[in-house]
Protein backbone atom coordinates (compact mmCIF):
# COMPACT_ATOMS: atom_id res chain seq x y z
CA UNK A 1 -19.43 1.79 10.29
CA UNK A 2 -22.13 2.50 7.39
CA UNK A 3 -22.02 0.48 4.42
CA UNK A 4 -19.51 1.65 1.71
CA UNK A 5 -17.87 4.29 4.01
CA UNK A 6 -14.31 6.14 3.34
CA UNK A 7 -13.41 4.33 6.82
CA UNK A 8 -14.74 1.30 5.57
CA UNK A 9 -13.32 1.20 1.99
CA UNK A 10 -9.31 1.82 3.49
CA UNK A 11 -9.84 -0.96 5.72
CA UNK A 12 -10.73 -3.31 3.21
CA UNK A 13 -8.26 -2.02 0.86
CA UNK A 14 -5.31 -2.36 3.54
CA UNK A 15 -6.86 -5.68 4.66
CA UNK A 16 -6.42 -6.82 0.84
CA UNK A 17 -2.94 -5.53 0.54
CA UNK A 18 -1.63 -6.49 3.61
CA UNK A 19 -3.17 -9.84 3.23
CA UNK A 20 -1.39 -10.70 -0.47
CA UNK A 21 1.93 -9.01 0.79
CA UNK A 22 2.36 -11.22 3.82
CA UNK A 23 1.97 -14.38 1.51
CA UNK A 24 4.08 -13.27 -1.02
CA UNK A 25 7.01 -11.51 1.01
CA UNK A 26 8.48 -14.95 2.57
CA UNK A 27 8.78 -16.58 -0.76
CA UNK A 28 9.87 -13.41 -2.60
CA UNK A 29 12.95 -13.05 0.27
CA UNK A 30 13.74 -16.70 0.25
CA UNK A 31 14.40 -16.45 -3.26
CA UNK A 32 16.00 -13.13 -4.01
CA UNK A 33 18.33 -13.38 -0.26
CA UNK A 34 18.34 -12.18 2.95
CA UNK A 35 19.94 -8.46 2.13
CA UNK A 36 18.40 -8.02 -1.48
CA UNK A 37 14.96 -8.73 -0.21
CA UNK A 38 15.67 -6.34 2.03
CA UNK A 39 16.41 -3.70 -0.07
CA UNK A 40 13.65 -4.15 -2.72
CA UNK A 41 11.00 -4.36 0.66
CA UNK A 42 12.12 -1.14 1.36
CA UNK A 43 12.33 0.13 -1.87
CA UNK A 44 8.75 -0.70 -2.14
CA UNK A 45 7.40 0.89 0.73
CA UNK A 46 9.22 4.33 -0.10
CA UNK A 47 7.72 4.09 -3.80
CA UNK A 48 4.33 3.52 -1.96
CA UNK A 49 4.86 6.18 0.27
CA UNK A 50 5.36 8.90 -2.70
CA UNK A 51 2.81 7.51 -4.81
CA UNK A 52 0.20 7.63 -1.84
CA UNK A 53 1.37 11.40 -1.05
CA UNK A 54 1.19 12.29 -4.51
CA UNK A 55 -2.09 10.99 -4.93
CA UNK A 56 -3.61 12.47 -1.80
CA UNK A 57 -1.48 15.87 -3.08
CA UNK A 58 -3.80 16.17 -6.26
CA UNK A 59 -6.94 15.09 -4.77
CA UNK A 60 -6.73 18.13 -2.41
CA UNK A 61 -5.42 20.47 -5.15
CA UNK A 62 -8.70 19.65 -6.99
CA UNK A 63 -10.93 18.73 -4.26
CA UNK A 64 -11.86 15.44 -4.75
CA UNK A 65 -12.44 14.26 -1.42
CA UNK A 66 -14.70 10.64 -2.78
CA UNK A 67 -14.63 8.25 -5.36
């Protein structure tokens, strides 16, 4: 992989958030409950999901294809 790649920058980026959400999500479900935690973990990844479609959505409508 070269240095400062697309390939290289989503990896780190993912690494990063997956990394913070895995330390966070056991203490955020032990104190919101089983079924609420639930709900709001899901909640989040569908708010994710539209805001990452939306965002790749206008990048192609103007053509920005790089930082």
């Amino acid at each position: 992989m070269k240095k400062g790649s697309f390939r290289g920058s989503v990896i780190i980026l993912a690494s990063t958030t997956f990394g913070g959400e895995c330390l966070a999500f056991p203490k955020a479900l032990s104190e919101s409950g089983l079924l609420i935690g639930l709900l709001l973990f899901v909640f989040a990844c569908i708010i994710s999901y539209i805001t990452l479609r939306y965002l790749v959505n206008i990048s192609n409508r103007l053509e920005i294809y790089n930082y």
